[in-house]
Every structure is written in structure tokens, then in C-alpha cells.
Protein backbone atom coordinates (compact mmCIF):
# COMPACT_ATOMS: atom_id res chain seq x y z
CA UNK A 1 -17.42 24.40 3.79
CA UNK A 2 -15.39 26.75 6.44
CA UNK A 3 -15.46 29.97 5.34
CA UNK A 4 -11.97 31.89 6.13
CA UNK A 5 -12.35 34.63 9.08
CA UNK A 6 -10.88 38.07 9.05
CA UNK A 7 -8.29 36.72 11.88
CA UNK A 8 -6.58 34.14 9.77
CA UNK A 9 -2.92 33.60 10.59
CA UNK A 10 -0.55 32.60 7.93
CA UNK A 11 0.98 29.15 7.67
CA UNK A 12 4.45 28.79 9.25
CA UNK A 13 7.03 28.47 6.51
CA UNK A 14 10.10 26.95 5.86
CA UNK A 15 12.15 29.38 4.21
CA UNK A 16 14.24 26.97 1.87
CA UNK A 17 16.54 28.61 -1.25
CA UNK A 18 15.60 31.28 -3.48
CA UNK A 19 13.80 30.09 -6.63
CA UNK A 20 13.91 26.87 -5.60
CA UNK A 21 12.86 26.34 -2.42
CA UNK A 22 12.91 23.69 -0.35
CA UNK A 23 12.88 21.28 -3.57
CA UNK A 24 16.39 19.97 -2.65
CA UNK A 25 16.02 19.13 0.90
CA UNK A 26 12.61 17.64 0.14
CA UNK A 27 13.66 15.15 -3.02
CA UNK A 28 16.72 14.21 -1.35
CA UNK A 29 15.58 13.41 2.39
CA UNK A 30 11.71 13.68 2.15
CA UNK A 31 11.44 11.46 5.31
CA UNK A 32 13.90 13.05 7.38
CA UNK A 33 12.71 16.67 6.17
CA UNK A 34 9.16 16.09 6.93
CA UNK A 35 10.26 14.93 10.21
CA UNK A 36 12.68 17.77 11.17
CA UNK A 37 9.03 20.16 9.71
CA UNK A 38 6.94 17.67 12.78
CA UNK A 39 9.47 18.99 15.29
CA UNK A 40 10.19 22.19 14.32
CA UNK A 41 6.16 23.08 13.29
CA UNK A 42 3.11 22.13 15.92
CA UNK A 43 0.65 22.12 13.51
CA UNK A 44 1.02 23.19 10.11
CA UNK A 45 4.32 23.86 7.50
CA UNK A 46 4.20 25.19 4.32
CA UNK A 47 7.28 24.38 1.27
CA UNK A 48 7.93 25.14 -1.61
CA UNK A 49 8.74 22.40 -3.48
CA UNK A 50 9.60 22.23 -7.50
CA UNK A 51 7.75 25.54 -7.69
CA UNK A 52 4.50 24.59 -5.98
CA UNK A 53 3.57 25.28 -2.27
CA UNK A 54 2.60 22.25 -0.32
CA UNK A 55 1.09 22.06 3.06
CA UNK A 56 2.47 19.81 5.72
CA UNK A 57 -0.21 18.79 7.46
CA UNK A 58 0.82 17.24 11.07
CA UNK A 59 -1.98 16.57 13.48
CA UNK A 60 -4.52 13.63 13.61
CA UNK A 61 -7.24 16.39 13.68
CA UNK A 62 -6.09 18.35 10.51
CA UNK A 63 -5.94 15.00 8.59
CA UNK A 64 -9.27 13.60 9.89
CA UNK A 65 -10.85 16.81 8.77
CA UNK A 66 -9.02 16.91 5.39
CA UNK A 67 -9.53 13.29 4.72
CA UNK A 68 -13.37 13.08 5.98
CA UNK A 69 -15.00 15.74 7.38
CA UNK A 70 -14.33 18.04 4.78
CA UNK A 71 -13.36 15.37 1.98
CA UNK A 72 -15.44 16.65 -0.50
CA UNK A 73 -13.80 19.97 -0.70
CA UNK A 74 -10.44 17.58 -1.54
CA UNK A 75 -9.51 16.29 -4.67
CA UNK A 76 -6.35 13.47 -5.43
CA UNK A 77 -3.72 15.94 -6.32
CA UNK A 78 -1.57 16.77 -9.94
CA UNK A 79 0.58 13.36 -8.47
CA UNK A 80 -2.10 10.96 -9.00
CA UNK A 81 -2.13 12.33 -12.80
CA UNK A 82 0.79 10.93 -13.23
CA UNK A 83 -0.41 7.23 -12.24
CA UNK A 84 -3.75 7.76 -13.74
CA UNK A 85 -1.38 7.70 -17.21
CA UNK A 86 -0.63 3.52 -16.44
CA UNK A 87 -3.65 3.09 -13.85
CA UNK A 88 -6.62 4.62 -15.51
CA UNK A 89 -9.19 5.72 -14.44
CA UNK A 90 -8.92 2.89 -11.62
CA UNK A 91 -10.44 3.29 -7.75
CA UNK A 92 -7.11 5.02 -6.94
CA UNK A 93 -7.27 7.44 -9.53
CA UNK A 94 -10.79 8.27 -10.61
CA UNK A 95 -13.34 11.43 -8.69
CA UNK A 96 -16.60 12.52 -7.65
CA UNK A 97 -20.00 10.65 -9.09
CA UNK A 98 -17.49 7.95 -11.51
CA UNK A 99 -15.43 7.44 -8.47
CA UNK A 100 -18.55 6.42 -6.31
CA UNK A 101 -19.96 4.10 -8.85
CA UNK A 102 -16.67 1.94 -9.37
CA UNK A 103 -16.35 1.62 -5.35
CA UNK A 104 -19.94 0.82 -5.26
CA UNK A 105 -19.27 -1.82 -8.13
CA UNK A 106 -15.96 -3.19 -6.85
CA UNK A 107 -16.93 -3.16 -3.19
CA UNK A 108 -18.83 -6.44 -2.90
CA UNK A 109 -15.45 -8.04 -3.72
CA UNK A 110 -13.78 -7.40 -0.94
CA UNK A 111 -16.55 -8.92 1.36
CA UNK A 112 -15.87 -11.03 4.57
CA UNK A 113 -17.33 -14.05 2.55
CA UNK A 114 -14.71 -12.94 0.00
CA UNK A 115 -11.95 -12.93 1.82
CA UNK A 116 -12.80 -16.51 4.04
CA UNK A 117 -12.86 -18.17 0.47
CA UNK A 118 -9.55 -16.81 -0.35
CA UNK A 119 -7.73 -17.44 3.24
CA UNK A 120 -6.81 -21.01 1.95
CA UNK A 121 -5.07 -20.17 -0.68
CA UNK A 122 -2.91 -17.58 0.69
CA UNK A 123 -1.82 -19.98 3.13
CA UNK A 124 -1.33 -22.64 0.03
CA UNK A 125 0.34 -20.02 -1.95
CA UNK A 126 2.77 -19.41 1.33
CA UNK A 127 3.71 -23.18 1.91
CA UNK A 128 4.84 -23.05 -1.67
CA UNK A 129 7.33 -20.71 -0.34
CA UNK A 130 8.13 -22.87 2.56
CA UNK A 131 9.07 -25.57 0.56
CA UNK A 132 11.29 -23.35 -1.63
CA UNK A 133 12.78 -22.10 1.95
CA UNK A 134 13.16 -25.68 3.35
CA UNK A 135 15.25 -26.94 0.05
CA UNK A 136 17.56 -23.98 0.04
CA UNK A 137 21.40 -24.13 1.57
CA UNK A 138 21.08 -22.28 5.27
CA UNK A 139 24.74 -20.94 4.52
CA UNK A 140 23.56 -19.16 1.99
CA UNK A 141 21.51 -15.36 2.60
CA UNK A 142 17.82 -15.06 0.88
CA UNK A 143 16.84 -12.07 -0.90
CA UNK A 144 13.75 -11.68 1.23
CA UNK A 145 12.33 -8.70 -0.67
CA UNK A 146 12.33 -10.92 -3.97
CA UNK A 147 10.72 -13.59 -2.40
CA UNK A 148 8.30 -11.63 -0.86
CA UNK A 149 7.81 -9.93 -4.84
CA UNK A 150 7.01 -13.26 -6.00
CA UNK A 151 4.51 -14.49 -3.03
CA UNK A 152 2.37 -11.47 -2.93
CA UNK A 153 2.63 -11.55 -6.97
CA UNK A 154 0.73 -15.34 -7.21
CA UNK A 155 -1.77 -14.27 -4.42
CA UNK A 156 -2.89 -10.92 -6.31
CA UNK A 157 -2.89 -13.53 -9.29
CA UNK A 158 -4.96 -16.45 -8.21
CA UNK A 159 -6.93 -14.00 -6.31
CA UNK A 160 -8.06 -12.26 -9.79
CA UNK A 161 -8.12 -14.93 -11.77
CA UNK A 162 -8.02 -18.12 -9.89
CA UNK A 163 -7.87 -20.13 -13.12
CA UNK A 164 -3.86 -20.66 -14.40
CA UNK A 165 -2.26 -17.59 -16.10
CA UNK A 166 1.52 -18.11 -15.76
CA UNK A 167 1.89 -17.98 -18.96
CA UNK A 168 0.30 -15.48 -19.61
CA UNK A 169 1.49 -13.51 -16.56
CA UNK A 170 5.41 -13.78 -17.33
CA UNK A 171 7.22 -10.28 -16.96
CA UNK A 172 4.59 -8.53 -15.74
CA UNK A 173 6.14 -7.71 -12.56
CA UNK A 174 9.05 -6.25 -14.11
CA UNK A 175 6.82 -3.94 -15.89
CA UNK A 176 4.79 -2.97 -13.12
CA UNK A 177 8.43 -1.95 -11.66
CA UNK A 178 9.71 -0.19 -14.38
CA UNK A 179 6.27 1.74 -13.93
CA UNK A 180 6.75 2.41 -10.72
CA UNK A 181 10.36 3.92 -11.38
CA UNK A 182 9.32 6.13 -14.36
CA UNK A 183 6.39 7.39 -11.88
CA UNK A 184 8.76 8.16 -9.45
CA UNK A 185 11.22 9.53 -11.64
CA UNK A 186 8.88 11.86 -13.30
CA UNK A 187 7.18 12.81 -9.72
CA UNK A 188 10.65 14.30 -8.80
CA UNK A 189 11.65 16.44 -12.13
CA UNK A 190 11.53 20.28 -13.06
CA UNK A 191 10.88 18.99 -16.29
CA UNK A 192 8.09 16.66 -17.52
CA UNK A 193 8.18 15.92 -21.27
CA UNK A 194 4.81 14.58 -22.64
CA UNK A 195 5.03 10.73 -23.44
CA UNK A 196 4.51 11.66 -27.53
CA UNK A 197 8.41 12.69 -27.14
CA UNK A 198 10.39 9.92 -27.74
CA UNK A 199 12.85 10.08 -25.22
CA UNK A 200 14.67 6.81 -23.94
CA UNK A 201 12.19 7.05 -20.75
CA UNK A 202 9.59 7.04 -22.20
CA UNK A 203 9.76 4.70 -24.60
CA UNK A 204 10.69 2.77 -21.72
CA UNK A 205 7.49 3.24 -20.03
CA UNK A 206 5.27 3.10 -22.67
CA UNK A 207 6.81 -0.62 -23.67
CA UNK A 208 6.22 -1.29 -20.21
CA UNK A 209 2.27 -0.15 -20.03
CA UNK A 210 1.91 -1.82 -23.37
CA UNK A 211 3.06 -5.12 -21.85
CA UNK A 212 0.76 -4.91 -18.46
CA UNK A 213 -1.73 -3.98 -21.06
CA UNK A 214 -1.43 -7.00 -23.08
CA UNK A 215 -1.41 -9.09 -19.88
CA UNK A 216 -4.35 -7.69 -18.82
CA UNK A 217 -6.46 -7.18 -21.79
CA UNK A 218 -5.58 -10.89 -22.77
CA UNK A 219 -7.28 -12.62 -19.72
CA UNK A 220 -10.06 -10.48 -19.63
CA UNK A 221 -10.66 -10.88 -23.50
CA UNK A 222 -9.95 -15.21 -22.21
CA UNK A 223 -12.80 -14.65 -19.70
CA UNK A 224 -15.21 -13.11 -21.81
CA UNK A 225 -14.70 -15.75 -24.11
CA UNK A 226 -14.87 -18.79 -21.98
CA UNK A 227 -18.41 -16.97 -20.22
CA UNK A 228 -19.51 -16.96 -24.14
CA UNK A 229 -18.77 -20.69 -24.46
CA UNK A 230 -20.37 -21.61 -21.37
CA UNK A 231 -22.78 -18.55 -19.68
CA UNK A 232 -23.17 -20.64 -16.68
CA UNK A 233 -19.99 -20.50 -15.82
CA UNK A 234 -18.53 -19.14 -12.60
CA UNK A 235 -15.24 -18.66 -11.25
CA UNK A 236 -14.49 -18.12 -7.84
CA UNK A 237 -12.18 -15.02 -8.37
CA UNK A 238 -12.46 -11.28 -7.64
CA UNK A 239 -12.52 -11.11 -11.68
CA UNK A 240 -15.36 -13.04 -12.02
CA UNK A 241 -16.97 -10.31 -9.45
CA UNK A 242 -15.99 -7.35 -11.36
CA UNK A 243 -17.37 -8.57 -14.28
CA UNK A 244 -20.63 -9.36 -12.92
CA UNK A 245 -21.48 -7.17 -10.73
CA UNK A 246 -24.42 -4.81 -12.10
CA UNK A 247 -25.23 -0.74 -11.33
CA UNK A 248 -27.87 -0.84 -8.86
CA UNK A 249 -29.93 1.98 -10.93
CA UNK A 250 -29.05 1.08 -14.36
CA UNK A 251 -28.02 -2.32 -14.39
CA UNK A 252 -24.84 -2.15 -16.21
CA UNK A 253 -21.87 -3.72 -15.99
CA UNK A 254 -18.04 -2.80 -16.17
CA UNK A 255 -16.43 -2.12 -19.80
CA UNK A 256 -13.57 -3.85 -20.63
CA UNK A 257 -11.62 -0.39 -20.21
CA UNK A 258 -12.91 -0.05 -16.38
CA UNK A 259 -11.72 -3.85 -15.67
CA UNK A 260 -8.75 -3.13 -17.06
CA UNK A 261 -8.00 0.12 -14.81
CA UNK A 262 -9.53 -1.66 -11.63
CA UNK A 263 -7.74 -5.09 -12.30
CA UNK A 264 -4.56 -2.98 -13.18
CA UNK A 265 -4.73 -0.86 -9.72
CA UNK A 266 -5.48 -4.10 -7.73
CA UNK A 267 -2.77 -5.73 -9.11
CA UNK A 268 -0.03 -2.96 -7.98
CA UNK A 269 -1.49 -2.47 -4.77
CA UNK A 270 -1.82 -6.11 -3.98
CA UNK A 271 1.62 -6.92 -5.31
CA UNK A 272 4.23 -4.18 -4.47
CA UNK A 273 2.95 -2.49 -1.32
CA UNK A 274 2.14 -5.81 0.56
CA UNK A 275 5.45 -7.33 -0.47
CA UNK A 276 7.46 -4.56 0.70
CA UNK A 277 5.48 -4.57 4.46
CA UNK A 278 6.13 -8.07 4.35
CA UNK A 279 9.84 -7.61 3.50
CA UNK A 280 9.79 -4.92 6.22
CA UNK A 281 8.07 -7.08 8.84
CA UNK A 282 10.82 -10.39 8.40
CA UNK A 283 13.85 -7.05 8.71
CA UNK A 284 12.27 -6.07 12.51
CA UNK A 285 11.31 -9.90 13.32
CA UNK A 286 15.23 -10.27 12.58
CA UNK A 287 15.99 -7.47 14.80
CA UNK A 288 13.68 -8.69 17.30
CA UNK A 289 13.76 -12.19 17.70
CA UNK A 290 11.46 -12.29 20.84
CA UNK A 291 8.58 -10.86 19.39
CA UNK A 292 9.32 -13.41 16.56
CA UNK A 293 9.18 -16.34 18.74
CA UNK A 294 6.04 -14.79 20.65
CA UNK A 295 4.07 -14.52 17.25
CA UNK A 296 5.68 -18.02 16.22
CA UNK A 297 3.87 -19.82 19.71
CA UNK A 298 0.63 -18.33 18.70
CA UNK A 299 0.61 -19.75 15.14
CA UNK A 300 1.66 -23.35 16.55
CA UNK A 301 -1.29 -22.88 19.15
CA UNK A 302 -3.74 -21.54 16.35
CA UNK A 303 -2.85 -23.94 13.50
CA UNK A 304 -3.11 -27.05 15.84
CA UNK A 305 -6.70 -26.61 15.60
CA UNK A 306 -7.82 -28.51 13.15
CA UNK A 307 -11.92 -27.92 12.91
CA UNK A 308 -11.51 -24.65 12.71
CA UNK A 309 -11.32 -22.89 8.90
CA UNK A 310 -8.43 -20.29 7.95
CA UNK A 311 -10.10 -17.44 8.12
CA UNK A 312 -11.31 -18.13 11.63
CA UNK A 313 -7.83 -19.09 12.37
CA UNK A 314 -6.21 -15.84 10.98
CA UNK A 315 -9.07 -13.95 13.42
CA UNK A 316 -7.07 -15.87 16.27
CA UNK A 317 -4.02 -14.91 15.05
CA UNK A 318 -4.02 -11.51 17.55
CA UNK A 319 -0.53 -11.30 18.55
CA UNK A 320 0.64 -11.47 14.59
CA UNK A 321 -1.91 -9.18 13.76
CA UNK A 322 -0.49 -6.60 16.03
CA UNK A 323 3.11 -7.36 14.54
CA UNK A 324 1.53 -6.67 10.92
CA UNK A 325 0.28 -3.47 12.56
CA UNK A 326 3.22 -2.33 14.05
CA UNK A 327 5.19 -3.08 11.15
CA UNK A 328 2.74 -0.94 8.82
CA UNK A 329 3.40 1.97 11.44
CA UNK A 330 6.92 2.13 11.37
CA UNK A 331 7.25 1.86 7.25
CA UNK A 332 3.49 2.63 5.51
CA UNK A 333 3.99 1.35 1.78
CA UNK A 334 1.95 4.66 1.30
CA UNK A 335 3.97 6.46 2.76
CA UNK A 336 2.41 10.34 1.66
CA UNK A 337 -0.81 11.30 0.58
CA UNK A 338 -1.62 14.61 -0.99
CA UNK A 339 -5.17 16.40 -1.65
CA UNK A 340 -6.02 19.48 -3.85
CA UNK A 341 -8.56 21.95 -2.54
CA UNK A 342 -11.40 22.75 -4.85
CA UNK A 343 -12.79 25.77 -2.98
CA UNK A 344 -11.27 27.91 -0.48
CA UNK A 345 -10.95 26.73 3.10
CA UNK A 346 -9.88 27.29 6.67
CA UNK A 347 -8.31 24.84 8.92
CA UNK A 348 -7.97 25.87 12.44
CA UNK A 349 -7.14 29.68 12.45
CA UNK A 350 -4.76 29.17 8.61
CA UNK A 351 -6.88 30.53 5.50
CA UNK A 352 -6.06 28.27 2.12
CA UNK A 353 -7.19 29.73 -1.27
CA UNK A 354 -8.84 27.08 -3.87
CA UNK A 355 -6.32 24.79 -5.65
CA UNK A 356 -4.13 24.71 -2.61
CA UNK A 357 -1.89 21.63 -2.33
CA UNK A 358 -2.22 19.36 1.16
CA UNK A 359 0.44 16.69 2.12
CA UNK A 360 0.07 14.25 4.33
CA UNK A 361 2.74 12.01 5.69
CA UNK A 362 1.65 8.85 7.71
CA UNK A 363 5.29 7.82 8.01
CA UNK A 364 5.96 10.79 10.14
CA UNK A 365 2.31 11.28 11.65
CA UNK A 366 3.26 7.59 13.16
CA UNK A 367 6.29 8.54 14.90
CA UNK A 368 4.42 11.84 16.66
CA UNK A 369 5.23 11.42 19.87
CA UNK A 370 1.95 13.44 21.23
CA UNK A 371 0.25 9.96 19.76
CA UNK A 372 3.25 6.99 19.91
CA UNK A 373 4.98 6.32 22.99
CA UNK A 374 9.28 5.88 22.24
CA UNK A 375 7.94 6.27 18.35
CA UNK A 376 11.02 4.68 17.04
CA UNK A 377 10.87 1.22 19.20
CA UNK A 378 9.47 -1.78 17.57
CA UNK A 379 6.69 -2.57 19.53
CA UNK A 380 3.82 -4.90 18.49
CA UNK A 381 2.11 -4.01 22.44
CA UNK A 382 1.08 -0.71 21.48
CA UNK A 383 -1.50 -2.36 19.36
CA UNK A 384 -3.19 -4.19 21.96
CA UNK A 385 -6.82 -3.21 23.04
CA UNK A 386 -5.55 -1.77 25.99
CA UNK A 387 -3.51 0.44 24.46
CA UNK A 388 -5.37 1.92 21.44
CA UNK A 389 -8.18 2.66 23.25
CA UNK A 390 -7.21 6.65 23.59
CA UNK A 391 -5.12 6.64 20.45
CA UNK A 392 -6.85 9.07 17.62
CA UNK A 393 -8.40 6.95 14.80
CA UNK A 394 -6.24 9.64 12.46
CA UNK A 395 -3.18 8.91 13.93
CA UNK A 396 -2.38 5.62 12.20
CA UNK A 397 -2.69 5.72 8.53
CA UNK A 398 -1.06 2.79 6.99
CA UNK A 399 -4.27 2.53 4.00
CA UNK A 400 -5.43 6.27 3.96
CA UNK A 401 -8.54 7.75 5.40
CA UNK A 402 -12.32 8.77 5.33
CA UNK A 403 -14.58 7.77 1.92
CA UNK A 404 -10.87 7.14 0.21
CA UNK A 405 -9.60 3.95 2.51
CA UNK A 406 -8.29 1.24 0.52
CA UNK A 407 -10.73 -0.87 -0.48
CA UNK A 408 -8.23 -4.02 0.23
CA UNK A 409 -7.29 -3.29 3.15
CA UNK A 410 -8.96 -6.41 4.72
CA UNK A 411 -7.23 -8.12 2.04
CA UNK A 412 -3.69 -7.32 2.88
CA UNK A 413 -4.18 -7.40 6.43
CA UNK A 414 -4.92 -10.91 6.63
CA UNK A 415 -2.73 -11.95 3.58
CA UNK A 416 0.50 -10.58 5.84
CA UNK A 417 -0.72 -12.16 8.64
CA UNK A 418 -1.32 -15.43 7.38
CA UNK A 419 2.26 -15.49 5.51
CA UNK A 420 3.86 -14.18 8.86
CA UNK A 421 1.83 -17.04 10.60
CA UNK A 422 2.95 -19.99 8.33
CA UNK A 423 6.50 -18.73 7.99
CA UNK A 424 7.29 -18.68 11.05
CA UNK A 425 6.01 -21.81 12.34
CA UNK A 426 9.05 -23.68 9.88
CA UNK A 427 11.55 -20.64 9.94
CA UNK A 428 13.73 -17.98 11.93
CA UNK A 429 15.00 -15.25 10.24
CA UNK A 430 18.48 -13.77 11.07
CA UNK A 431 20.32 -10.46 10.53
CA UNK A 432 23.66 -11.35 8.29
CA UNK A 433 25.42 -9.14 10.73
CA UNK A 434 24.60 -7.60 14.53
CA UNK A 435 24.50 -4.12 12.95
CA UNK A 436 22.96 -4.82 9.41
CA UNK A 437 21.14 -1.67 8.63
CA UNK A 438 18.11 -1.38 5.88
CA UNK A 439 17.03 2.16 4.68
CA UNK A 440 13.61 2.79 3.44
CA UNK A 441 13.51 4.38 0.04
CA UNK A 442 10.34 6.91 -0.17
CA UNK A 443 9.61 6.36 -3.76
CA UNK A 444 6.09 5.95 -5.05
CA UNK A 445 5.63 3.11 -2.43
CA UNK A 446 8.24 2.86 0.81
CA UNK A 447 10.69 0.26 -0.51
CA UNK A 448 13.86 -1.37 1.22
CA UNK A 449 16.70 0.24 -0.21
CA UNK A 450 18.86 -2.17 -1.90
CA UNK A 451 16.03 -4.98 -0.87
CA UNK A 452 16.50 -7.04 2.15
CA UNK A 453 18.72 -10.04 2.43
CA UNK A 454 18.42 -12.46 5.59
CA UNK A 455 19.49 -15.77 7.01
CA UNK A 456 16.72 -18.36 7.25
CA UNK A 457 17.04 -21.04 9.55
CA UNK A 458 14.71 -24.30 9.18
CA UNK A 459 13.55 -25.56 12.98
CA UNK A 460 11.37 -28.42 12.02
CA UNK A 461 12.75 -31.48 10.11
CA UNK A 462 11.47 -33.81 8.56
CA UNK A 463 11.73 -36.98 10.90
């Protein structure tokens, strides 16, 4: 712990409205306020937003030392509340000694081994898609973000379950987004009535959790039974793993409760926030259809191969990976992370009293220009060994940082590559017009607004 010195400057800070602050400015805009705060601020901002101060953090260093050198001191914030009420007590969610265990638990899931077994199917999963894409009428636009929705949505599924759930699985996604709106709703309002009022919101919401709940709870309760019926079984899903894995120390296993707030939190990350990068990575291919055709060669030249497996394939796959990378720094799903101090600290020369708020922005911290050359340019390059050699490991934050880093961030990596890879080997992607324009949408992940629609052109047919 840092304790404060007598020569502790105070945090610049952005003046805003009386009583209010600089709520307005912040809801309405929160990407281009934070980045006006990076220019006008070197280092550190302070807000006031919806009556609590929040400090912009806006250097590599600050974040690194926030994040992991002094992570222990820095709680999930009053925000993550707010999802803990549909994810649980989940990875994302959960602190301290609880926290530690579940990671420990859920860890061995996301393996190498793990994630060469599932390699296959992603790419099965994604020519599923390409044979959707091949039947439909070129004239007509696809609603990219949708089908992108519905991809990521059956690899998160046969991922945790492996065995067939359609059935079971119907309307889930439409819950998990009315979730995320109510989350994002509530994140941005004065007023926060408890869920026992029954308001039309949340009765909304709470129809919605009871329905992911019922999804959830149902194949678990199917697993346990089938293990019951046959204790031999095993099932070559990150489910099966969950349920199985035993406490080092005390041998125990996951409750149904825990598999149903890890299962829950996989599920939304590996659905929504790897569907919107994906959408966002066909918008810039569409913009840019050089580095399109560049990533397009190195899948033919890597899938010709046929001795070697997938996942050695998708290690190949350089060029693409550096596209999925780019495309993560120019619109993080996550696009703001926020910490609560539990004791007092200093960063730098700025004293912060216990139970101070910390944002962090990786949106904006990847378009500093001290770390990102032209931050604003599409630019796959700027990935390449060469050129991240110098680059501060804190500077690019697409899945968090320190003890917190996604735990499936392997996962999506190579499930975006692989679906970039096998797309683009069939399809091109087009703009509708020259100057068709997509805004991101900062709510609890960073959507398209209005989703993305895009031509798709076949250039292989059948002979």
C-alpha cells in the first residue's frame, strides 16, 4: 500500500454543472467526453457523475498499477452490483478468497488442450453460416450483427454443453438482451427502484432472469441426471469441466448455484461481446477491402494444408490474428472498467481517500497517441512483432488486466479468428454505400448502433 505524502496535489477536475455535474455530458457522449478528458488532462481527471466522483484514469502506468500492482487495494465497483443481480456471484462478479477459488476451479477449462478440442467446431459451427450466406439473394443486404448474434450464440452453446439443447435454448438470447438493456438502463439513472417494486422494468427484467434461469437450471438439473444414470459418463464440454472439477484442499465441487452464475457469465461474455467484435471486424474489412483480401490469401494458404489440425491452423493464421487485434483496439466490447479503493492510496503525486471510484477506459487508452501511431486508422500492421515490441503491455486492454483478465480470452481470440478465416475464404463483404457510417453505442458492452447491415458477395461457386 502507498501511503499519501504531505505534497499531494489534487486531481485536475472537470468543472461540469452545479449539482449535477458532468452527469449530462458523460451519459450522453461518454466516448467522446472521455476523449476530449485524454486531451485536455495528461494524466489524471476527476467528474462528477450522477453524484459520485470518478477518476479518469489515462496512462498505461496508472492502469497497470491499479489493475496489478496494487490490485488488491481495488475492488469491482457499485456497477458490477448491478450485474451481480442476473450474473451471480459468477467470475465477473464475485471478490477476494471466493473469487480465487472459482478461477482456480474454472481455470482448467480454458486450457490449450481445451481450446484445440473445440477449434473444430467453431469452424463447423461457421460453415453453417456459410451455407446460410451462399443460399441467400446477393441483391439483398445481411444484417451482419444478427448473424454474428446467432454464430457466437451456438459456439458458447455447444461449447457448454456439446450435447443438443435447442430446444431447450430457444429465447434465451433475447433475454440475455433485455438484461443487458435493463443493466444499462439502470447504470445511467438518478433513480434506482429496488426490483420488489413492480414497475413495468422490472417486471421486465425479472421475466427475463427467470427465463435464462430456467434455461440454465434445466440443463444442469439434465446433466446431473444423465451422470446419475450413467457415472461413467463424460462429455466433452466446458460443463462437464465445471462440474467435475474438485477444490484442491477440500475436494469439493461446484453447487448447482455456482454453475449456474459461472455458466450464466460465460454465456454473456461468449455470446454478446464476441458477436459484436465480430460485427465490428466485417464493418472495417468493408471499409478496407485490402486488408480483407490480405487476411483472405492467408486463410486459402493455411486451410490448404490438410495434415495439419485447426488449432494449429488458427496458430498460422497471423495476419487475421492481427486484424482480430486491431479490430478489438478500435471498439473493446468492454469498453470501461471501474475499481473501488478499499484503503486509501496515492498514485503518482494525487492522494485518493478509501472508497474512491477509478475508471478506466480502454476505448480511449487505445487511441492515446503517446502509445498508437494515427490512433484512428485501421491498421492490422501495428500488431506485428515488430511493432509491439516497445508498446506498454497496459496500453491495449481489449479483456482487462492483472489477476482480473478474462479467463476466455484465448477462447474468443481464436473463435474470431477462425470465423474471420472461413468467411472470408467464400465471401467479400461490401459497404451498402461509399459513406455508410456505423456508430458504436457504449452501453454495457460496445454495440453497433442500429446493428450493421452489409453486402455479401459469394467468390467461389460451385462448379
Amino acid at each position: 500500500m502507498t501511503t499519501p505524502t504531505p505534497t499531494s496535489k489534487d486531481v485536475p477536475r472537470h468543472r461540469g454543472w452545479p449539482l449535477v455535474g458532468s452527469t449530462y455530458p458523460f451519459i450522453s457522449d461518454p466516448l467522446g467526453f472521455m476523449l476530449r478528458l485524454q486531451e485536455q488532462h495528461e494524466r489524471l481527471s476527476v467528474v462528477s457523475v450522477l453524484g459520485r466522483e470518478l477518476n479518469i484514469l489515462q496512462t498505461a502506468e496508472d492502469v497497470k498499477y491499479v489493475l496489478q500492482e496494487n490490485n488488491r487495494n481495488y475492488h469491482k465497483s457499485e456497477a458490477y452490483k448491478i450485474l451481480a443481480t442476473f450474473l451471480g456471484n459468477g467470475l465477473l462478479t464475485s471478490e477476494e478468497d471466493f473469487w480465487r477459488r472459482q478461477r482456480k476451479l474454472a481455470q482448467p477449462a480454458f486450457y490449450k488442450q481445451r481450446l484445440a478440442l473445440m477449434a473444430d467446431m467453431m469452424v463447423q459451427e461457421t460453415e453453417s453460416l456459410v451455407e446460410d450466406w451462399k443460399a441467400h439473394d446477393v441483391t439483398q443486404p445481411r444484417d451482419i450483427s444478427k448473424d454474428m448474434m446467432r454464430l457466437t450464440l451456438n459456439i458458447v452453446t455447444k461449447a457448454l454443453f456439446s450435447t443438443d439443447v435447442g430446444d431447450r435454448i430457444s429465447g434465451i438470447s433475447e433475454a440475455l438482451d433485455g438484461i443487458m438493456h435493463f443493466a444499462d438502463q439502470t447504470l445511467k439513472s438518478f433513480i434506482r427502484l429496488p426490483l420488489k417494486y413492480p414497475t413495468p422494468r422490472n417486471k421486465k427484467f425479472l421475466a427475463a432472469v427467470d427465463k435464462v434461469e430456467e434455461v440454465i437450471y434445466g440443463i444442469i438439473n439434465g446433466r446431473r441426471a444423465e451422470i446419475k444414470r450413467n457415472p461413467e459418463a463424460r462429455y466433452d464440454d466446458l460443463l462437464d469441466m465445471l462440474m467435475r472439477t474438485e477444490d484442491e484442499e477440500t475436494g469439493e465441487t461446484m453447487s448447482d448455484g455456482q454453475l449456474r452464475d459461472e455458466v450464466t457469465t460465460i454465456f454473456m461474455a461468449g455470446h454478446e461481446t464476441t458477436a459484436n467484435a465480430l460485427s465490428w471486424a466485417f464493418y472495417l474489412l468493408a471499409k478496407h477491402p485490402e486488408i480483407a483480401q490480405k487476411s483472405r490469401e492467408e486463410s486459402e494458404a493455411v486451410f490448404a494444408k490438410p495434415a495439419t489440425s485447426t488449432f494449429e491452423k488458427a496458430r498460422e493464421l497471423r495476419y487475421t490474428m492481427q486484424v482480430v487485434q486491431e479490430v478489438l483496439r478500435l471498439y473493446p466490447p468492454a469498453w470501461v472498467v471501474s475499481r473501488r479503493s478499499l484503503e486509501e492510496d496515492q498514485i503518482g503525486p494525487y492522494a485518493f481517500p478509501a472508497d474512491s471510484y477509478m475508471l478506466i477506459s480502454p476505448y480511449t487508452l487505445h487511441r492515446r497517441p503517446e502509445y498508437w501511431d494515427a490512433p484512428e486508422v485501421f491498421n492490422p500492421d501495428r500488431f506485428s512483432e515488430e511493432n509491439s515490441k516497445n508498446r506498454p503491455t497496459y496500453a491495449y486492454l481489449p479483456f482487462g488486466g492483472g489477476p482480473r483478465l478474462c479467463i476466455g480470452n484465448n477462447f474468443a481470440l481464436m473463435e474470431m479468428q477462425l470465423a474471420l478465416a472461413t468467411l472470408l475464404r467464400d465471401f467479400d463483404v461490401a459497404l451498402l454505400t461509399p459513406d455508410q457510417l456505423v456508430e458504436p453505442e457504449p452501453m454495457v458492452t460496445l454495440r453497433p448502433k442500429g446493428g450493421i447491415r452489409l453486402g455479401v458477395n459469394r467468390l467461389v461457386v460451385d462448379s
